[in-house]
N, C-alpha and C. Protein backbone atom coordinates (compact mmCIF):
# COMPACT_ATOMS: atom_id res chain seq x y z
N UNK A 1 0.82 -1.19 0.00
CA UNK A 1 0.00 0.00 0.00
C UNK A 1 0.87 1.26 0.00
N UNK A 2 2.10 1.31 1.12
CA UNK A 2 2.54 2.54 0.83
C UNK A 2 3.60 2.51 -0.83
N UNK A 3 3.55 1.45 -1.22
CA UNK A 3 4.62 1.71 -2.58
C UNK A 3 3.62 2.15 -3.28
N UNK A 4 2.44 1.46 -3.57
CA UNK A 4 1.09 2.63 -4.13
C UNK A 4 0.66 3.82 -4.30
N UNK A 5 1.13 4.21 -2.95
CA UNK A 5 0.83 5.63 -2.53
C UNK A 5 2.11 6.42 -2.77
N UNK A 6 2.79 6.28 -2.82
CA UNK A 6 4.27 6.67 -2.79
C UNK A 6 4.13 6.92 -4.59
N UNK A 7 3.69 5.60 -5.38
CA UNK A 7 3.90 6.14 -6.84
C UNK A 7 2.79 6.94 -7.30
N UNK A 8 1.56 6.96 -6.52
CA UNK A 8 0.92 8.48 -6.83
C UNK A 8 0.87 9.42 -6.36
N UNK A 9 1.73 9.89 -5.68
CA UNK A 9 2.01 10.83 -5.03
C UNK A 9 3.49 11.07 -5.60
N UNK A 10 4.10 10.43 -6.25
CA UNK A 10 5.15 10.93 -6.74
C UNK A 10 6.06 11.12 -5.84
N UNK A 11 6.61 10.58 -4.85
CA UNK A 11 7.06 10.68 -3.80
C UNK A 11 8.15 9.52 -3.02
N UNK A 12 8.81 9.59 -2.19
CA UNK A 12 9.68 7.87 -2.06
C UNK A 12 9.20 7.77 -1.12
N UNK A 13 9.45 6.03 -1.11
CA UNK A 13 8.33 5.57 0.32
C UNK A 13 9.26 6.65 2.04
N UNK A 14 9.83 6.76 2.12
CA UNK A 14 10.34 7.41 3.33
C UNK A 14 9.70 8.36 3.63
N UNK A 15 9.38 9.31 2.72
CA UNK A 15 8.58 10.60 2.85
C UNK A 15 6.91 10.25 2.65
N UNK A 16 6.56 9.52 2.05
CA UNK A 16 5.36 8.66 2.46
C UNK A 16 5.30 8.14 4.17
N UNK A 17 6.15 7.50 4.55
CA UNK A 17 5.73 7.14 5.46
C UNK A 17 5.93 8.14 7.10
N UNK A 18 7.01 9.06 6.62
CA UNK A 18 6.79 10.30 7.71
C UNK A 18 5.73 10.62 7.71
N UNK A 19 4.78 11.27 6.18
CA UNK A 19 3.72 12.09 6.10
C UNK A 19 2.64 10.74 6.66
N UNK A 20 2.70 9.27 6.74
CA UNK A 20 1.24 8.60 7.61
C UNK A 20 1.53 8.97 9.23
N UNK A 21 2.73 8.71 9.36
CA UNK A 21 3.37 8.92 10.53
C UNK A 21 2.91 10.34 11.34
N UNK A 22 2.63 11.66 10.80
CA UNK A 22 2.66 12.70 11.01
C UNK A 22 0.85 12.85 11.24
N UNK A 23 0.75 12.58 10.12
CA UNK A 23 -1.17 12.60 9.92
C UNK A 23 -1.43 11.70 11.16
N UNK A 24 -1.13 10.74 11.38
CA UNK A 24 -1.38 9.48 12.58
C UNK A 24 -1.17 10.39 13.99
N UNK A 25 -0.28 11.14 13.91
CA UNK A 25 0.31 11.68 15.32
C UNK A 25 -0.76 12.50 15.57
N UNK A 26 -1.13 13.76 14.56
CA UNK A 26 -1.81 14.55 14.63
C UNK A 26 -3.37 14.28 15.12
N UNK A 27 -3.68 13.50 14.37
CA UNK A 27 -5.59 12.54 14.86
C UNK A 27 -5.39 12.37 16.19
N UNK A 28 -4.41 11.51 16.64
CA UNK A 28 -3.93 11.38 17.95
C UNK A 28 -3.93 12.22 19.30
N UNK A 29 -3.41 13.28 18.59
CA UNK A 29 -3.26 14.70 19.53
C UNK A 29 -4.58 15.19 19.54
N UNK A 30 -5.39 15.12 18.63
CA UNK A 30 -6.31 15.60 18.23
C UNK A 30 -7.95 15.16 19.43
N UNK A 31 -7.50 13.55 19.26
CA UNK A 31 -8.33 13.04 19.57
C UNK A 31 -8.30 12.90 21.29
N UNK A 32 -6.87 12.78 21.15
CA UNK A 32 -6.53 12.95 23.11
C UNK A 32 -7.13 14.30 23.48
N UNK A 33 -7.34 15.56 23.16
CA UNK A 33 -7.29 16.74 23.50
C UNK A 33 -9.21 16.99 23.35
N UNK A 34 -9.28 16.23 22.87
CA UNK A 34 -11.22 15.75 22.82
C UNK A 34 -11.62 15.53 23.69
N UNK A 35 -11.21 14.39 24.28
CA UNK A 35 -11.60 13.15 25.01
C UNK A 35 -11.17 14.21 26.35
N UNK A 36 -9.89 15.04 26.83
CA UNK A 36 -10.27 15.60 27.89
C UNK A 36 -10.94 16.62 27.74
N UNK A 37 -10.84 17.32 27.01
CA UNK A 37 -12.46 18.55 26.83
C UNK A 37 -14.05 17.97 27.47
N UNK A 38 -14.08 17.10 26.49
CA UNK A 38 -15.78 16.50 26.67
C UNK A 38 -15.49 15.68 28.24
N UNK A 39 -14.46 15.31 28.59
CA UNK A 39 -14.41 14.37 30.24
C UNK A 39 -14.57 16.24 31.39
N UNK A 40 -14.57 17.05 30.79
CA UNK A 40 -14.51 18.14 32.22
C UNK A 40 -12.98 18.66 32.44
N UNK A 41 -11.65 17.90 31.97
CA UNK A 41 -10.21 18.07 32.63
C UNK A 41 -10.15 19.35 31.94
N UNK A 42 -10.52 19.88 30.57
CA UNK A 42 -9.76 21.24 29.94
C UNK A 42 -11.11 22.23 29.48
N UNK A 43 -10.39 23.14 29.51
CA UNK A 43 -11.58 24.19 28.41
C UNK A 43 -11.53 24.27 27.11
N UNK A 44 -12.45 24.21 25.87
CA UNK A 44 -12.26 24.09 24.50
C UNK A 44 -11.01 24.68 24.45
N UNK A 45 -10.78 25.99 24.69
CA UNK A 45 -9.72 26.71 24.11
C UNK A 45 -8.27 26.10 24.15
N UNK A 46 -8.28 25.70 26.14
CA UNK A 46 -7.13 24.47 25.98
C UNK A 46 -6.89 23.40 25.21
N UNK A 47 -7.84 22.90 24.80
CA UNK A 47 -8.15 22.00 24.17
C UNK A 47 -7.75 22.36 22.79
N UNK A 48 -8.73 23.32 22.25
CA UNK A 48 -7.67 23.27 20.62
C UNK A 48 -6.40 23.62 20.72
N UNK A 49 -5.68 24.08 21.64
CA UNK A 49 -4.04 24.65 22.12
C UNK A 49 -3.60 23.74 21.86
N UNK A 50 -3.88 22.28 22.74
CA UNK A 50 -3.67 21.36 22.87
C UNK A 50 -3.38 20.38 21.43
N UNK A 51 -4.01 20.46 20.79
CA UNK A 51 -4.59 19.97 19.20
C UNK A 51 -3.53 20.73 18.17
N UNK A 52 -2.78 21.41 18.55
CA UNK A 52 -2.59 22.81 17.64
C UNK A 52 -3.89 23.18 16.62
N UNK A 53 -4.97 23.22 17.11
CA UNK A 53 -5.99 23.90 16.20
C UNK A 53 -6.48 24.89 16.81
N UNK A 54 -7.38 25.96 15.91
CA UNK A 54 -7.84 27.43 16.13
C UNK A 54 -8.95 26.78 17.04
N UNK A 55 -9.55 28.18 17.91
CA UNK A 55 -11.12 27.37 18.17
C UNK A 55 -11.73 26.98 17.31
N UNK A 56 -11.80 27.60 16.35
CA UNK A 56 -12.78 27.27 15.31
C UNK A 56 -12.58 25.90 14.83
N UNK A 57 -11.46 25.38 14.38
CA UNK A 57 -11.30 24.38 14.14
C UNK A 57 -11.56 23.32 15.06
N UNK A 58 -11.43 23.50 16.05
CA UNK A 58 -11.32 22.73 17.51
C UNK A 58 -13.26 22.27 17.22
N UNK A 59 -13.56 23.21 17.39
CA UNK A 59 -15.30 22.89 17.54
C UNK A 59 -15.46 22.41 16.20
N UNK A 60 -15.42 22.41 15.17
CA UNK A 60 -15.69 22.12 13.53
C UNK A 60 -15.11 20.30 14.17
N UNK A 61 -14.09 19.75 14.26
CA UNK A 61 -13.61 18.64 14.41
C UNK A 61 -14.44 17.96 15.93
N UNK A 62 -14.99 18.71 16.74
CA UNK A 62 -15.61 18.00 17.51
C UNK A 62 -17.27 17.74 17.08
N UNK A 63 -17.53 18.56 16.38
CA UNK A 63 -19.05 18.31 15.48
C UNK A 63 -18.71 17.24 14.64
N UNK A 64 -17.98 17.03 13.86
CA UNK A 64 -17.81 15.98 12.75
C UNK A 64 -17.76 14.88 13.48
N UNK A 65 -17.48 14.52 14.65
CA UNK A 65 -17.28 13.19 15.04
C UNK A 65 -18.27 13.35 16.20
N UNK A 66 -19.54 13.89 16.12
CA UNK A 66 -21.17 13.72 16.82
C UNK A 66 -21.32 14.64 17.72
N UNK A 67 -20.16 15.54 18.22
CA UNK A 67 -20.90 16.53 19.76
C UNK A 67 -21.51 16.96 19.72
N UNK A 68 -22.30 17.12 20.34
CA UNK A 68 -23.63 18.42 20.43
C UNK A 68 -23.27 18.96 21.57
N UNK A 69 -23.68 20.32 21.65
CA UNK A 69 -23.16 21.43 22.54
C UNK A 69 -24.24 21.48 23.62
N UNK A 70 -24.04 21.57 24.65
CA UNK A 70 -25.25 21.92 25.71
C UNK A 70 -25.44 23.71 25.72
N UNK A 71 -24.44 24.51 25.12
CA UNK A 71 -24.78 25.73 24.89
C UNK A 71 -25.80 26.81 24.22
N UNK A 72 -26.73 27.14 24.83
CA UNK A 72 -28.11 27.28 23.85
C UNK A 72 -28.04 28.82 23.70
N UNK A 73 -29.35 28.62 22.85
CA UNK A 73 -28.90 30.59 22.03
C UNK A 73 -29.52 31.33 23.14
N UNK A 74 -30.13 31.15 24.31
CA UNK A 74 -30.31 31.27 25.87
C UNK A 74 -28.75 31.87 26.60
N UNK A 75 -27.90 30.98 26.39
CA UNK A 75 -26.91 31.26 27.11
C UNK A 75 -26.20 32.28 25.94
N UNK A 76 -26.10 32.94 25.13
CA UNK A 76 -25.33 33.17 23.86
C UNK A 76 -26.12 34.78 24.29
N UNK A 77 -27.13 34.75 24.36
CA UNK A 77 -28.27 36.19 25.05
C UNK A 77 -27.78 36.52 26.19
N UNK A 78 -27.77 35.67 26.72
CA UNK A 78 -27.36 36.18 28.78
C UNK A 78 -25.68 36.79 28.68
N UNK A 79 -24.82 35.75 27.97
CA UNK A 79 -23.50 36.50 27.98
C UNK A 79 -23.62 37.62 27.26
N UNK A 80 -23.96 37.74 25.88
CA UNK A 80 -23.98 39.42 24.93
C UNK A 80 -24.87 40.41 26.18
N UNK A 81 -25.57 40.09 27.34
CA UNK A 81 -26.08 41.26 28.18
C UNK A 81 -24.72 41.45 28.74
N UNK A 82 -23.52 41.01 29.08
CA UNK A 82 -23.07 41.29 29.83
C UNK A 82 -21.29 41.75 29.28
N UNK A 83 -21.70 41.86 27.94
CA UNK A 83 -20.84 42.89 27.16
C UNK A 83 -21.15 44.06 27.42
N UNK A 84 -19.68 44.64 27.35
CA UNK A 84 -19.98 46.35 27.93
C UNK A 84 -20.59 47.15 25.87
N UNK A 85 -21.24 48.14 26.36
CA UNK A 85 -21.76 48.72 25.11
C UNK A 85 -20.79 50.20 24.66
N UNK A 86 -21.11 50.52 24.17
CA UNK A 86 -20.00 51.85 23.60
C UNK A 86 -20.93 52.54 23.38
């Protein structure tokens, strides 16, 4: 499989197999930095830190793999009251 991938990608298997190696690490980090978010141990933000991803990304990758947010457009109202106004 990786000599496969390696000849369409135009590439030698070594650098093929850093780049599964790298992608593998990353899901990894990814997925560890989930798993303590949704357990209570971190806050999203730590959490995508954690991931090296933006928030945005952080929440986009925790939707794709089923979360639903307990955050309602209730709570999204109560915090914007408590922005200062100009």
């Amino acid at each position: 499989r990786i000599e496969k991938l390696s000849s369409e990608e135009h590439e030698d298997r070594s650098t093929i197999i850093r780049k599964l190696v790298m992608l593998g690490y990353s899901d990894l980090v990814k997925e560890k930095a989930a798993e303590k978010y949704l357990s209570g141990k971190i806050t999203l933000s730590e959490a995508a830190h954690q991931a090296g991803l933006t928030l945005w990304e952080m929440e986009t990758y925790l939707v794709e793999r089923g979360f639903k947010s307990s955050y309602s457009v209730q709570d999204l109202e109560e915090e914007l009251k408590l922005l200062p106004t100009r």
